[in-house]
C-alpha atoms as a PDB file:
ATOM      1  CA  UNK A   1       0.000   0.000   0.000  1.00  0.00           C
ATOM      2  CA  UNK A   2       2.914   2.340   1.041  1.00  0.00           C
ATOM      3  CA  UNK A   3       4.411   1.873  -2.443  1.00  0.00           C
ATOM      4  CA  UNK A   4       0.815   2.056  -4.487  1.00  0.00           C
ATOM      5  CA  UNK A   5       0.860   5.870  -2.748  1.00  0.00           C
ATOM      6  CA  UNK A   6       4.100   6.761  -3.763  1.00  0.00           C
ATOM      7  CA  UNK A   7       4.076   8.086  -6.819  1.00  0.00           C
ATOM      8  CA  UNK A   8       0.896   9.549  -5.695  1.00  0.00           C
ATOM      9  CA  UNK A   9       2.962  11.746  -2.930  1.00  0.00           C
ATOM     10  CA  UNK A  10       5.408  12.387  -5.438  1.00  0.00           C
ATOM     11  CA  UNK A  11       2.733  13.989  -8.570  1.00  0.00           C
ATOM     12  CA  UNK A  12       1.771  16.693  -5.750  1.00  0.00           C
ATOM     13  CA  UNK A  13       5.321  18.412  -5.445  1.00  0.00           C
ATOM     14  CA  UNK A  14       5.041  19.939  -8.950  1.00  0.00           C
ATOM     15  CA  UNK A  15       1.333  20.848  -7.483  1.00  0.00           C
ATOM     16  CA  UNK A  16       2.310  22.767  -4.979  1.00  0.00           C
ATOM     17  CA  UNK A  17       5.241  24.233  -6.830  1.00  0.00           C
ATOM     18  CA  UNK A  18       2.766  25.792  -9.714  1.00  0.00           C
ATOM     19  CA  UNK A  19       1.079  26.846  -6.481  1.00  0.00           C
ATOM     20  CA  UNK A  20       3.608  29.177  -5.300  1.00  0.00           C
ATOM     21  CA  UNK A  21       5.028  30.339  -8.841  1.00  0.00           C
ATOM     22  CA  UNK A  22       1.279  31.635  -9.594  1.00  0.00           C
ATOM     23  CA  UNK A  23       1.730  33.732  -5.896  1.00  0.00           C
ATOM     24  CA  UNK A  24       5.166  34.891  -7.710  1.00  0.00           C
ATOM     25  CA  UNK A  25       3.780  35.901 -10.810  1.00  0.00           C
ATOM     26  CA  UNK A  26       0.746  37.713  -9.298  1.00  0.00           C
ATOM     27  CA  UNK A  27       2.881  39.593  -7.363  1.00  0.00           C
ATOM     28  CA  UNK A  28       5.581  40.387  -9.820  1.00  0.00           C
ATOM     29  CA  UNK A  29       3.389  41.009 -12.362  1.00  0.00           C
ATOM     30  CA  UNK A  30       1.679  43.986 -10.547  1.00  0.00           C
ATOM     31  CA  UNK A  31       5.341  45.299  -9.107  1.00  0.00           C
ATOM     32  CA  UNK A  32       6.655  45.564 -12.399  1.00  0.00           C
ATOM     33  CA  UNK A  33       8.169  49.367 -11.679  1.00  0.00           C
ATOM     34  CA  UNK A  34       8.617  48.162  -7.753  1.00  0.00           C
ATOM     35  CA  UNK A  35      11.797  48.239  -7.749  1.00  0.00           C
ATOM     36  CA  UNK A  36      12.331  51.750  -8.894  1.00  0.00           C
ATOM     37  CA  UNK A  37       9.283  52.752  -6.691  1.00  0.00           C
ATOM     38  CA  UNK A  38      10.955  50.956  -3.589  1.00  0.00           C
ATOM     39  CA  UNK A  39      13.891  53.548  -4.262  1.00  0.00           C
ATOM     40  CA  UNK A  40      11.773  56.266  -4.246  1.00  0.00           C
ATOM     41  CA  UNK A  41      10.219  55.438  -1.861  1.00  0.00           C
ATOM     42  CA  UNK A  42      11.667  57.237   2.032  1.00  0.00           C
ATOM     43  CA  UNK A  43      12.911  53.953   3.418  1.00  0.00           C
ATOM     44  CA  UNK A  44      13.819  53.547   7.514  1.00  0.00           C
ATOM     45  CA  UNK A  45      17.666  53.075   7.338  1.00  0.00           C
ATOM     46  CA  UNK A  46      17.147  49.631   8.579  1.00  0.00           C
ATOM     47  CA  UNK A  47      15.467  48.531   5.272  1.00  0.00           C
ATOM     48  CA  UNK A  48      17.243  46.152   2.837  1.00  0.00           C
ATOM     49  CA  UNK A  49      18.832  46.701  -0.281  1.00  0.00           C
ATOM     50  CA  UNK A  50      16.592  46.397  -2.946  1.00  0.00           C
ATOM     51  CA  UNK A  51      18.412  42.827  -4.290  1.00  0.00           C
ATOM     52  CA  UNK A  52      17.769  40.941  -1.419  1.00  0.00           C
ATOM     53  CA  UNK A  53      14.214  40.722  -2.189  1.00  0.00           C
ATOM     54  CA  UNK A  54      14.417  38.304  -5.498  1.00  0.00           C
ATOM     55  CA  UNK A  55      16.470  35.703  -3.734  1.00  0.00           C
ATOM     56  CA  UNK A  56      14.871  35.804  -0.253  1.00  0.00           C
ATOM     57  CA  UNK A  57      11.745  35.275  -1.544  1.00  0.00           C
ATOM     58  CA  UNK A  58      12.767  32.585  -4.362  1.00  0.00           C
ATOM     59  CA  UNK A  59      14.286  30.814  -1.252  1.00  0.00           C
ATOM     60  CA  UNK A  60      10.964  30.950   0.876  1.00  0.00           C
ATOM     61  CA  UNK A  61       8.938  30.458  -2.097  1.00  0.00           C
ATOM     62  CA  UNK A  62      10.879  27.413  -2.182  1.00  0.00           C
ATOM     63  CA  UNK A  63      10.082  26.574   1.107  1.00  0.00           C
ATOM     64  CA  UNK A  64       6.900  27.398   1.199  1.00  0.00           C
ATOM     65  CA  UNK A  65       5.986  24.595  -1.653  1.00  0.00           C
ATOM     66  CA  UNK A  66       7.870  21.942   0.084  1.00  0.00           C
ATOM     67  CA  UNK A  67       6.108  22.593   3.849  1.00  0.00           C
ATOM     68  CA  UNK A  68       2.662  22.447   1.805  1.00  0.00           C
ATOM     69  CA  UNK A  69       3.868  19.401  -0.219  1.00  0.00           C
ATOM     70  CA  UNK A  70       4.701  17.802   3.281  1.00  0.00           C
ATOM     71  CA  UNK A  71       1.638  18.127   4.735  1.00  0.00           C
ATOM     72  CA  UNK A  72      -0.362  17.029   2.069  1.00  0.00           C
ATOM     73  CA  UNK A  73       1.408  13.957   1.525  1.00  0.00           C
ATOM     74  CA  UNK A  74       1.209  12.961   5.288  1.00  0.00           C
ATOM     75  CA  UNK A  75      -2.510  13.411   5.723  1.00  0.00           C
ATOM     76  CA  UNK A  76      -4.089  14.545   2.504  1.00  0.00           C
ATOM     77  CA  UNK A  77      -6.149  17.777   2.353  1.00  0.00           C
ATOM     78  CA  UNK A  78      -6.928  18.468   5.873  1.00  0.00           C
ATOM     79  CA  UNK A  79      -8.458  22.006   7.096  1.00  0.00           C
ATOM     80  CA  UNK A  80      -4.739  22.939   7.835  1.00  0.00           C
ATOM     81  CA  UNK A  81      -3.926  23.087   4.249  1.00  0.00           C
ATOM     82  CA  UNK A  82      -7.470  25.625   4.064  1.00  0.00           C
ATOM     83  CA  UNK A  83      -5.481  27.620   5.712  1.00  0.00           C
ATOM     84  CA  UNK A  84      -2.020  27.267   3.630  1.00  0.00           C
ATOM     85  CA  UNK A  85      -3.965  28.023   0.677  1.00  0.00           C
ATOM     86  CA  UNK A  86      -6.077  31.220   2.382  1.00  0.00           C
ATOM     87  CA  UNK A  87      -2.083  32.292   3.050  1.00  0.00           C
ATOM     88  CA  UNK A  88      -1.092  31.811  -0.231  1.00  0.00           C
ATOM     89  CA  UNK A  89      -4.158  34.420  -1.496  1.00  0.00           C
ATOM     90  CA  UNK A  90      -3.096  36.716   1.224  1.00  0.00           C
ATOM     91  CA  UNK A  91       0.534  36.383   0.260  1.00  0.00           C
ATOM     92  CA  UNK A  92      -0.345  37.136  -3.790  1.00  0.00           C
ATOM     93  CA  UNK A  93      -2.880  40.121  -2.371  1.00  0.00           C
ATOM     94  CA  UNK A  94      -0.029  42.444  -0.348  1.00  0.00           C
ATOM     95  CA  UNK A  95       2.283  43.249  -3.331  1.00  0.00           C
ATOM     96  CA  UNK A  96      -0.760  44.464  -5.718  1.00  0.00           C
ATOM     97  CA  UNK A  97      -1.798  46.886  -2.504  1.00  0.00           C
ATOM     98  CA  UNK A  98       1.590  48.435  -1.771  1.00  0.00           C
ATOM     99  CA  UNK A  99       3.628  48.137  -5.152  1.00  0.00           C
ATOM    100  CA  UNK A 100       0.239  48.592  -7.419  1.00  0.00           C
ATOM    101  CA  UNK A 101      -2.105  50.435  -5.502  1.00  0.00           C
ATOM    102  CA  UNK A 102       0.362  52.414  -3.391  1.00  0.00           C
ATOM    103  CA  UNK A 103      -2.091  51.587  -0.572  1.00  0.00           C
ATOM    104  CA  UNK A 104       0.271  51.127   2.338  1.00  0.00           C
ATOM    105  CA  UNK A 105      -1.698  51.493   5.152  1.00  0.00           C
ATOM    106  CA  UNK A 106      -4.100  49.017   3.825  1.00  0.00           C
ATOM    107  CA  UNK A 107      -1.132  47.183   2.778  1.00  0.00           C
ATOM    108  CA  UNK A 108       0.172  46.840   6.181  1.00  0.00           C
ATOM    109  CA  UNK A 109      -3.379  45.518   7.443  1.00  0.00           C
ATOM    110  CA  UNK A 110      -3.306  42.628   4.894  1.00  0.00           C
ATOM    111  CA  UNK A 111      -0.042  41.590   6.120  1.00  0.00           C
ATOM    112  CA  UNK A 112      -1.011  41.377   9.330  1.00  0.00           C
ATOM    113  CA  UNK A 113      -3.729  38.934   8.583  1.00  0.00           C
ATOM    114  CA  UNK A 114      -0.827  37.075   6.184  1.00  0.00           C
ATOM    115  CA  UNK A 115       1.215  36.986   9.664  1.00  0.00           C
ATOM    116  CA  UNK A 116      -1.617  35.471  11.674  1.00  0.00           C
ATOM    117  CA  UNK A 117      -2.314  33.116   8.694  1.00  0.00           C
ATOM    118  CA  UNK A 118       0.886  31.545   8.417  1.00  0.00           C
ATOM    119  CA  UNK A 119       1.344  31.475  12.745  1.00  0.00           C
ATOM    120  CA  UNK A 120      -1.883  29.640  11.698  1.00  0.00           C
ATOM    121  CA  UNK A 121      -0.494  27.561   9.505  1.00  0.00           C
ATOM    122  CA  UNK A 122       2.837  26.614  11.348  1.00  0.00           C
ATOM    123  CA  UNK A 123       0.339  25.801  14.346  1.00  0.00           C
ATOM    124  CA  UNK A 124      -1.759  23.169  12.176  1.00  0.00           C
ATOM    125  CA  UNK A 125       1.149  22.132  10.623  1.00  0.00           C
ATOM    126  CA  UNK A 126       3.048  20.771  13.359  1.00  0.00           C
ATOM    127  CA  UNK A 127       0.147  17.968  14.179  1.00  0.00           C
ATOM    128  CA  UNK A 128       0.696  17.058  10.927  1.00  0.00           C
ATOM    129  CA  UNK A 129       4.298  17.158   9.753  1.00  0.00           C
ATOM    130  CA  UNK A 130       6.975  18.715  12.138  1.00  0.00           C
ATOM    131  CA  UNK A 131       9.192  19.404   9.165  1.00  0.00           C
ATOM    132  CA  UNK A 132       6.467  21.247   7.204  1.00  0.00           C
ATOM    133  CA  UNK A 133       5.830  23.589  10.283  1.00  0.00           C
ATOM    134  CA  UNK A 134       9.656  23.902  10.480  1.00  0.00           C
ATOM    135  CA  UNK A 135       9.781  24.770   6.925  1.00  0.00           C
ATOM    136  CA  UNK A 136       7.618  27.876   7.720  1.00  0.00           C
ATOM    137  CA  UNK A 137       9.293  29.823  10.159  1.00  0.00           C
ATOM    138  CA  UNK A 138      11.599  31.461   7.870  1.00  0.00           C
ATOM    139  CA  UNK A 139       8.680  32.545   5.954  1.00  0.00           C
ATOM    140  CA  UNK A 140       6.900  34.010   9.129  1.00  0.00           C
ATOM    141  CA  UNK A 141      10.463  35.765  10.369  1.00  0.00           C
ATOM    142  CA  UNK A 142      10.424  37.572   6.918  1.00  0.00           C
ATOM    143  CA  UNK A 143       7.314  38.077   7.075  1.00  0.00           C
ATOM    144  CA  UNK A 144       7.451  40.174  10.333  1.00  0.00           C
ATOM    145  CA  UNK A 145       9.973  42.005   9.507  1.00  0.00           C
ATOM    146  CA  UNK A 146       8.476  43.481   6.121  1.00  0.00           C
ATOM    147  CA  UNK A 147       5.199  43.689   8.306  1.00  0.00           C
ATOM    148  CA  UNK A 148       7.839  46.509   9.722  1.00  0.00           C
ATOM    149  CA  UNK A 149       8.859  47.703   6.940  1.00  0.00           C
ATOM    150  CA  UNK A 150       5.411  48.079   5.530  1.00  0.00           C
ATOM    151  CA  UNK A 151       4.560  50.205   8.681  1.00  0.00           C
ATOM    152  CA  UNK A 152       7.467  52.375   8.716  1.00  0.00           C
ATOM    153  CA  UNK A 153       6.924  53.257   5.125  1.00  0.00           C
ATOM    154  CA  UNK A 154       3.648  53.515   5.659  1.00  0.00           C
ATOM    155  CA  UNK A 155       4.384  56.163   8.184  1.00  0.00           C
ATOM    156  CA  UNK A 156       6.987  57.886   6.185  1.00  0.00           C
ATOM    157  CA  UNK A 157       5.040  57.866   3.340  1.00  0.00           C
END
């Protein structure tokens, strides 16, 4: 039975991987002038160069698909993964409001709920799959921190 569901576990990687390069594409596709605007933008001196972005994110985007993958293979779809997917919409929704719409105070609400979403997430997770919650963290750490960011731009701004 174990090796009838194999191949099974292994068909939903490139699942969840489509998953997360349709957040990436949403989100780059309405920042296309976001880098420019970032510069433009009066930045607390604590924010990051403007190149850090594509490769953190690739990297959590990365992880991201694997903690999903994880869970679903251990247990199916489970409420827990209603959640991972009501993070990913969250996560595709923020770039759109700040880079798009220039909406940064709404901006920094909607990442708030992201935060609590993925705490939510890594929470559900860990019944499930230690590794997948694990796999998260990164994601939320970033995630706080450009919650601050958000704010003090917002505030700048």
């Amino acid at each position: 039975m174990v090796i009838a569901q194999q191949p099974r576990r292994w068909a939903g990687l490139p699942v969840f991987a489509v998953a997360l390069v349709l957040v990436a594409v949403v989100g780059s596709l309405s920042a296309v002038n976001a880098g420019g605007e970032y510069l433009a933008l009066e930045r607390p001196p604590w924010a990051p160069p403007q190149w850090l972005f594509g490769p953190a994110w690739t990297v959590l985007y990365i992880m991201i698909a694997i903690s999903g993958w994880l869970a679903w293979s251990a247990r199916g779809w489970t409420p827990a993964l209603g959640v991972y997917a009501a993070q990913l919409v969250l996560n595709a929704a923020w770039t759109p409001l700040f880079f798009g719409a220039g909406r940064y105070g709404l901006a920094f609400a909607e990442i708030v709920v992201l935060w609590a979403a993925i705490a939510a997430t890594i929470v559900l997770f860990r019944r499930i799959s230690r590794v997948a919650a694990w796999l998260l963290v990164p994601y939320l750490l970033w995630v706080t921190y450009a919650a601050s960011l958000n704010f003090a731009i917002w505030r700048l701004n």
